[in-house]
N, C-alpha and C. Protein backbone atom coordinates (compact mmCIF):
# COMPACT_ATOMS: atom_id res chain seq x y z
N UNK A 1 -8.07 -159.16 -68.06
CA UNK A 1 -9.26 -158.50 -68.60
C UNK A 1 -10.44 -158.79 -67.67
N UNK A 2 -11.23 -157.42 -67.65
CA UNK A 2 -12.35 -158.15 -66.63
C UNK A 2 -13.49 -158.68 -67.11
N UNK A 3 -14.18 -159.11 -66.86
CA UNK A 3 -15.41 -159.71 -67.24
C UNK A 3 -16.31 -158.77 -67.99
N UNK A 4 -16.77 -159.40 -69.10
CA UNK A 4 -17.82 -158.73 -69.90
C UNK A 4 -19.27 -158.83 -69.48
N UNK A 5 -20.08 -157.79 -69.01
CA UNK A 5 -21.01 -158.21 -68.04
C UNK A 5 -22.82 -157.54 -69.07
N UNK A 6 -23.33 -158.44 -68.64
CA UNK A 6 -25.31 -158.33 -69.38
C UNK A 6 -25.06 -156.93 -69.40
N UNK A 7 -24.68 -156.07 -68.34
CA UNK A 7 -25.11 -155.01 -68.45
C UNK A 7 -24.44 -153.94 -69.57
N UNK A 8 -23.29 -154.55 -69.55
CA UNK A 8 -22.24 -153.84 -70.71
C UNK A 8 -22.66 -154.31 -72.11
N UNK A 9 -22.95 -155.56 -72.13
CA UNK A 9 -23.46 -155.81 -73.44
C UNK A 9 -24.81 -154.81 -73.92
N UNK A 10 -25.66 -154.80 -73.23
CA UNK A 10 -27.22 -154.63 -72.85
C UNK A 10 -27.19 -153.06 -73.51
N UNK A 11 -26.01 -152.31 -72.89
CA UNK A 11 -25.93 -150.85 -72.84
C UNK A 11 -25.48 -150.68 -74.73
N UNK A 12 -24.36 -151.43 -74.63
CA UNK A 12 -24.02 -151.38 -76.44
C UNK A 12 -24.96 -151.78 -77.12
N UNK A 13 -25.73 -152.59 -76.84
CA UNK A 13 -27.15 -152.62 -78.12
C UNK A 13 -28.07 -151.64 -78.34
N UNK A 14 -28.19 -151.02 -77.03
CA UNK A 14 -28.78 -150.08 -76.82
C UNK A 14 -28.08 -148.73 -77.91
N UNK A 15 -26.89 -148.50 -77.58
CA UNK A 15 -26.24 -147.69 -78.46
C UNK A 15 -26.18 -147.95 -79.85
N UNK A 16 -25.85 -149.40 -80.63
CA UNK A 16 -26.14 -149.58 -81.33
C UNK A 16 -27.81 -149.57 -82.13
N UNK A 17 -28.54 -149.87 -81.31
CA UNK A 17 -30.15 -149.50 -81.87
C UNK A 17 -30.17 -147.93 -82.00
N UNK A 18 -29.37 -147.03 -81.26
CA UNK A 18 -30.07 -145.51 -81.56
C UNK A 18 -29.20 -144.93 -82.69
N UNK A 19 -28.24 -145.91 -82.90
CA UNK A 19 -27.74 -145.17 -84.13
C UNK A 19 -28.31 -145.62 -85.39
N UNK A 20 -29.03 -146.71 -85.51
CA UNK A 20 -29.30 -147.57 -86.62
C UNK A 20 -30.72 -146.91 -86.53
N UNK A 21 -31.62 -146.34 -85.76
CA UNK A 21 -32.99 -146.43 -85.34
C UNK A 21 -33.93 -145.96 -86.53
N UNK A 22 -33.64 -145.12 -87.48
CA UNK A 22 -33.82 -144.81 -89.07
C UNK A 22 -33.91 -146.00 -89.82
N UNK A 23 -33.15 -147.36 -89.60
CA UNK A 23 -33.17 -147.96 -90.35
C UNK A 23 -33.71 -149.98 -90.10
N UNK A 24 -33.00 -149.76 -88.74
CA UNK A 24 -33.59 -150.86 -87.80
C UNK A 24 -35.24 -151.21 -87.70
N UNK A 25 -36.07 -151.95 -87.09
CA UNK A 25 -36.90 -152.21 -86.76
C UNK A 25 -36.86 -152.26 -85.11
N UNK A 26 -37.73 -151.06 -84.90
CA UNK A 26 -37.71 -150.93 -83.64
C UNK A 26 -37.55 -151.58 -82.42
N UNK A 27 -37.20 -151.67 -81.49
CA UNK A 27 -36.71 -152.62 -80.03
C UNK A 27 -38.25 -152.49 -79.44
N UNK A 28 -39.20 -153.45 -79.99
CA UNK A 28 -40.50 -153.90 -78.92
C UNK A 28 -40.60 -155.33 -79.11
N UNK A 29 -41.71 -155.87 -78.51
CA UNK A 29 -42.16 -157.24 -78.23
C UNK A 29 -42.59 -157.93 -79.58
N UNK A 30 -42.88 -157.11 -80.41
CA UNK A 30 -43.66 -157.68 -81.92
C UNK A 30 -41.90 -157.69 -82.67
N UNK A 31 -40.96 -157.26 -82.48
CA UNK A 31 -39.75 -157.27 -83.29
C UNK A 31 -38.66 -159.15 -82.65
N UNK A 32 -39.24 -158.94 -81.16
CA UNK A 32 -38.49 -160.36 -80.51
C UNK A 32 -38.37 -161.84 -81.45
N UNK A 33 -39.65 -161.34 -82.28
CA UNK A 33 -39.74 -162.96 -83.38
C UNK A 33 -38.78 -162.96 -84.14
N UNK A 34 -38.65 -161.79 -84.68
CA UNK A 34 -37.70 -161.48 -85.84
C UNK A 34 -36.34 -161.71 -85.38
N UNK A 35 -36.12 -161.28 -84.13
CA UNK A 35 -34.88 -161.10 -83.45
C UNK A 35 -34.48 -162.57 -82.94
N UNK A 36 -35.16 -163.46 -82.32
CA UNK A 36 -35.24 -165.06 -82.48
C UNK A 36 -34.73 -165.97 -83.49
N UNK A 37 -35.24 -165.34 -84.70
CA UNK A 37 -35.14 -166.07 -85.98
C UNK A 37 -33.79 -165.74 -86.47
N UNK A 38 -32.94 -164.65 -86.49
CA UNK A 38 -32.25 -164.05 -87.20
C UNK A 38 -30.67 -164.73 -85.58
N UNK A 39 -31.21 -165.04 -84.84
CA UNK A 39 -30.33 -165.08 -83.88
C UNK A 39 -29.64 -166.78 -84.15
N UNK A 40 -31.14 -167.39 -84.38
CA UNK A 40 -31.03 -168.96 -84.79
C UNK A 40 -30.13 -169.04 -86.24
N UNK A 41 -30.33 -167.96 -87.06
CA UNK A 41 -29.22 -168.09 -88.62
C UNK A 41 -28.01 -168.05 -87.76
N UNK A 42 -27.73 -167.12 -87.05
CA UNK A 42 -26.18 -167.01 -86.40
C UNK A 42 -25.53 -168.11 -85.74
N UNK A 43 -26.63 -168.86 -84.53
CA UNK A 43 -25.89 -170.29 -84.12
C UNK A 43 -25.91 -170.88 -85.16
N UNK A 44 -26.75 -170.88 -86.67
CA UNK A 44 -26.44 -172.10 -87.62
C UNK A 44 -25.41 -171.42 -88.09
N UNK A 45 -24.54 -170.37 -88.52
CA UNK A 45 -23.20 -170.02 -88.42
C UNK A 45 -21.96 -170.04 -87.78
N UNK A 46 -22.71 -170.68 -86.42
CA UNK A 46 -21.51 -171.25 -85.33
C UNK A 46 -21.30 -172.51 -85.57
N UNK A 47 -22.42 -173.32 -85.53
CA UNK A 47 -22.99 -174.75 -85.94
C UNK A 47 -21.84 -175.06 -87.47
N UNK A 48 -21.86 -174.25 -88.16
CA UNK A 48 -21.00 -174.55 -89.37
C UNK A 48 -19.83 -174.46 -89.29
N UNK A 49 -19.42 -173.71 -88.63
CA UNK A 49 -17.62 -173.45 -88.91
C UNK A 49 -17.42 -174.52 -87.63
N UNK A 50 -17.84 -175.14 -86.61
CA UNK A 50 -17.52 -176.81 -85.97
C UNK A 50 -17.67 -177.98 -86.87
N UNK A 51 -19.28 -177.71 -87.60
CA UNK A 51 -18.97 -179.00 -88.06
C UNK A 51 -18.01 -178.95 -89.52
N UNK A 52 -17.79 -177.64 -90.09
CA UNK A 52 -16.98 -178.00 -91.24
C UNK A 52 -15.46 -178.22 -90.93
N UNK A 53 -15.09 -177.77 -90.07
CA UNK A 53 -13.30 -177.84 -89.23
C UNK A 53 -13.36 -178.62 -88.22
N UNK A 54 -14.41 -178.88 -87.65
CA UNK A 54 -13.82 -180.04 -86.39
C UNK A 54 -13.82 -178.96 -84.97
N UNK A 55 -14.13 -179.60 -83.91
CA UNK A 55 -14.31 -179.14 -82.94
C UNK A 55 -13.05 -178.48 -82.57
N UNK A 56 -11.88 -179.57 -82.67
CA UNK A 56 -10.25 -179.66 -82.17
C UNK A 56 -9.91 -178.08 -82.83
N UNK A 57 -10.33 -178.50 -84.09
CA UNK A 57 -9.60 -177.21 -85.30
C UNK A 57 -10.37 -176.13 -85.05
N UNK A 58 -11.66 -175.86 -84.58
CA UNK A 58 -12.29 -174.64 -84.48
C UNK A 58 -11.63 -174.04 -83.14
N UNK A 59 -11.16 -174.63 -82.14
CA UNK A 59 -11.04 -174.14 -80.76
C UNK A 59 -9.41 -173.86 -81.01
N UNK A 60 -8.48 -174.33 -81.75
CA UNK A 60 -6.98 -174.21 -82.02
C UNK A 60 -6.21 -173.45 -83.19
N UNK A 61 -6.73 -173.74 -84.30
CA UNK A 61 -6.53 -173.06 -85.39
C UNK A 61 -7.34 -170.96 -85.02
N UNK A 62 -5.89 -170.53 -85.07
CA UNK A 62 -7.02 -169.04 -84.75
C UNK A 62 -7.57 -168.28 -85.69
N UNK A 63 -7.45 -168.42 -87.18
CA UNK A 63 -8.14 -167.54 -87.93
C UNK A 63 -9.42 -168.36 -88.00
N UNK A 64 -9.40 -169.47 -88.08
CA UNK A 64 -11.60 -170.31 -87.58
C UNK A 64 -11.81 -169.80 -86.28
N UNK A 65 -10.82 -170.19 -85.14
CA UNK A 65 -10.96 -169.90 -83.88
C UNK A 65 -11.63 -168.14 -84.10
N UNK A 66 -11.03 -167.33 -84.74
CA UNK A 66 -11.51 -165.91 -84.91
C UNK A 66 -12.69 -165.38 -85.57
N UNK A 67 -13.16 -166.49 -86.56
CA UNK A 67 -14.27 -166.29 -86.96
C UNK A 67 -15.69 -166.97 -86.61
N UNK A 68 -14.83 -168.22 -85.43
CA UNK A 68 -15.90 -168.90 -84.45
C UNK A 68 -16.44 -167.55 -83.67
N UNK A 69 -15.74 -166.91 -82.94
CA UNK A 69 -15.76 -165.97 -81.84
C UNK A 69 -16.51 -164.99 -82.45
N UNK A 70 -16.48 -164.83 -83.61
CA UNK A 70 -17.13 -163.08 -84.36
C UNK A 70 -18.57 -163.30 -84.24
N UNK A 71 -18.30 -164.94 -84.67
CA UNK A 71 -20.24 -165.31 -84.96
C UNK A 71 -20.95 -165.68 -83.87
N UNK A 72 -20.12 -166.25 -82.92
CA UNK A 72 -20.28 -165.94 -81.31
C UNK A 72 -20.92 -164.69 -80.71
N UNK A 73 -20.37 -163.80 -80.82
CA UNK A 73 -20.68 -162.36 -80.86
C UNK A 73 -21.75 -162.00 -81.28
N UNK A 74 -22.00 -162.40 -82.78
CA UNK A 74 -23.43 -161.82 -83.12
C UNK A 74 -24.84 -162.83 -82.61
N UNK A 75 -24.13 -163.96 -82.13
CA UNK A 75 -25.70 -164.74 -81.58
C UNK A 75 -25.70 -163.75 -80.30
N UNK A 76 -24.46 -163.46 -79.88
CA UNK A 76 -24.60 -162.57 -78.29
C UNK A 76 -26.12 -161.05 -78.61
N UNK A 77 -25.31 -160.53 -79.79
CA UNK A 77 -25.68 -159.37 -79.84
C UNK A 77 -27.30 -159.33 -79.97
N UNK A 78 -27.85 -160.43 -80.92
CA UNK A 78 -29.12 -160.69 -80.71
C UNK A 78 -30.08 -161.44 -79.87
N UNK A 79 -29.09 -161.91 -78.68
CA UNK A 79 -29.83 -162.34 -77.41
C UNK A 79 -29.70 -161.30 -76.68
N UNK A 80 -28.93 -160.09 -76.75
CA UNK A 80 -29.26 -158.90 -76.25
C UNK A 80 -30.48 -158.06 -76.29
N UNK A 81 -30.47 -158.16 -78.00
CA UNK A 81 -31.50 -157.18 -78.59
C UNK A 81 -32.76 -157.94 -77.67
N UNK A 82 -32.77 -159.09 -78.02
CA UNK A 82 -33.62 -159.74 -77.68
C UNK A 82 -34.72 -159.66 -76.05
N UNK A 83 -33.31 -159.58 -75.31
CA UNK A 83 -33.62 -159.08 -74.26
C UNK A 83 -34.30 -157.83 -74.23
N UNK A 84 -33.60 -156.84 -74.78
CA UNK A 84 -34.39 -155.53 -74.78
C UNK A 84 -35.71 -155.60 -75.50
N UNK A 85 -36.01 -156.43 -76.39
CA UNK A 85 -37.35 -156.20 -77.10
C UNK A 85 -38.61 -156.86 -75.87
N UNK A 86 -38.04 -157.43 -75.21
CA UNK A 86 -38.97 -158.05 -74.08
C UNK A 86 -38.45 -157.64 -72.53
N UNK A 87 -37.76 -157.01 -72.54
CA UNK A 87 -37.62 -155.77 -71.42
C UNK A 87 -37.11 -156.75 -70.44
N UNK A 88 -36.42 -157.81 -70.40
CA UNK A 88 -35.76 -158.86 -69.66
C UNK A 88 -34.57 -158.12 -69.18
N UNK A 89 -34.81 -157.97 -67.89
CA UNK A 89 -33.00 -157.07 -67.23
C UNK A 89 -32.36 -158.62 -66.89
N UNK A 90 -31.17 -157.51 -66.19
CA UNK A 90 -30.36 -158.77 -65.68
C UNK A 90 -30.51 -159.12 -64.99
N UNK A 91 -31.27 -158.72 -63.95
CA UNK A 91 -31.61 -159.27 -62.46
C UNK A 91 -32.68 -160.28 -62.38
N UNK A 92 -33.73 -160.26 -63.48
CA UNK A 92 -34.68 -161.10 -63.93
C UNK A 92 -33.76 -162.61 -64.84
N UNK A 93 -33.05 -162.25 -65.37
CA UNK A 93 -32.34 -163.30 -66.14
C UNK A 93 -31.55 -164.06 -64.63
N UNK A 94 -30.89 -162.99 -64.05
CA UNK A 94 -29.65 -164.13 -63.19
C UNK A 94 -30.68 -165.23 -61.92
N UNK A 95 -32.03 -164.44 -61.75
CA UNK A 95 -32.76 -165.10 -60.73
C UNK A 95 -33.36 -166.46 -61.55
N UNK A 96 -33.75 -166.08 -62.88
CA UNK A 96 -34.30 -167.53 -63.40
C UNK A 96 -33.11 -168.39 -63.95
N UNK A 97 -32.03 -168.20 -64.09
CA UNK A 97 -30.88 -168.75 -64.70
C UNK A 97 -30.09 -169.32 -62.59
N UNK A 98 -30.34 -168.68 -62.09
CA UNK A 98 -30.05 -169.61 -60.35
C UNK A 98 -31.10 -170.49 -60.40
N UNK A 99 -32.98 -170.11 -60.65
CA UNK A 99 -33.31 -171.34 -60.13
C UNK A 99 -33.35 -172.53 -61.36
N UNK A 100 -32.93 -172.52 -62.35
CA UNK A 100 -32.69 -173.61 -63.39
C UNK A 100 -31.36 -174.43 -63.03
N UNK A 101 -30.29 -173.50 -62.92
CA UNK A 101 -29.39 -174.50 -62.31
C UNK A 101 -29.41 -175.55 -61.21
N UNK A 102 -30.18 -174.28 -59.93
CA UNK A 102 -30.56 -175.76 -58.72
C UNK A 102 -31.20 -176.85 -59.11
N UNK A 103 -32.25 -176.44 -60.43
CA UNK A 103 -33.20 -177.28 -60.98
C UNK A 103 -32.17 -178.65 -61.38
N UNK A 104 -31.13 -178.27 -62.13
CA UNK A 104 -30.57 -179.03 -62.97
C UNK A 104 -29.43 -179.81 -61.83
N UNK A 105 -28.85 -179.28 -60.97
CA UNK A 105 -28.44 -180.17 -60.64
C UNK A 105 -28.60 -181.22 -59.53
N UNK A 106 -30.02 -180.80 -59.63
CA UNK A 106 -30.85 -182.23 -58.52
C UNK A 106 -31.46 -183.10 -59.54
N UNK A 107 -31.44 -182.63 -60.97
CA UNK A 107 -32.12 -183.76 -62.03
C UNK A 107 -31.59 -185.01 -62.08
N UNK A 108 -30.04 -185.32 -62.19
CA UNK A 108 -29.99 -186.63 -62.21
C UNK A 108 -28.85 -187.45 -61.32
């Protein structure tokens, strides 16, 4: 399988916002808070199914393993949106995500 890439994700939210767009709250900069907050419920939905099964059991057992991954997905989907509500491409993300790494691995 090949790699799932910002831009493929980026494009399906996009698709997904114009079908929902009647009912959604529009993709701008005043919606990013909302989209923040609602993204943080989802890692505390990842956060739960580790600490209630165990790290071992969330990564081995596949019906947790399957519902680790779903909720995985939706923190994805709203660091997407997210992106789009603040107009963050990928080329802006991969340049500050290179210089954090050099950052990080001269830290210690």
């Amino acid at each position: 399988m090949a790699d799932f890439t910002i831009n493929e994700m980026l494009e399906m939210q996009r698709t997904l916002q114009e079908h929902y767009k009647d009912k959604w709250d529009p993709i701008m900069p005043e919606t990013g808070k909302n989209m923040l907050l609602w993204m943080i419920g989802e890692i505390g939905e990842v956060i739960d199914i580790v600490k209630k099964n165990g790290g071992t059991k969330a990564a081995t057992d596949s019906d947790i393993r399957e519902h680790l991954i779903e909720e995985m997905a939706d923190v994805l989907m709203y660091y997407n949106d997210i992106m789009l509500c603040y107009n963050i491409s990928p080329d802006e993300l991969k340049k500050a995500y290179e210089v954090k790494f050099q950052r990080n691995m001269k830290r210690w």
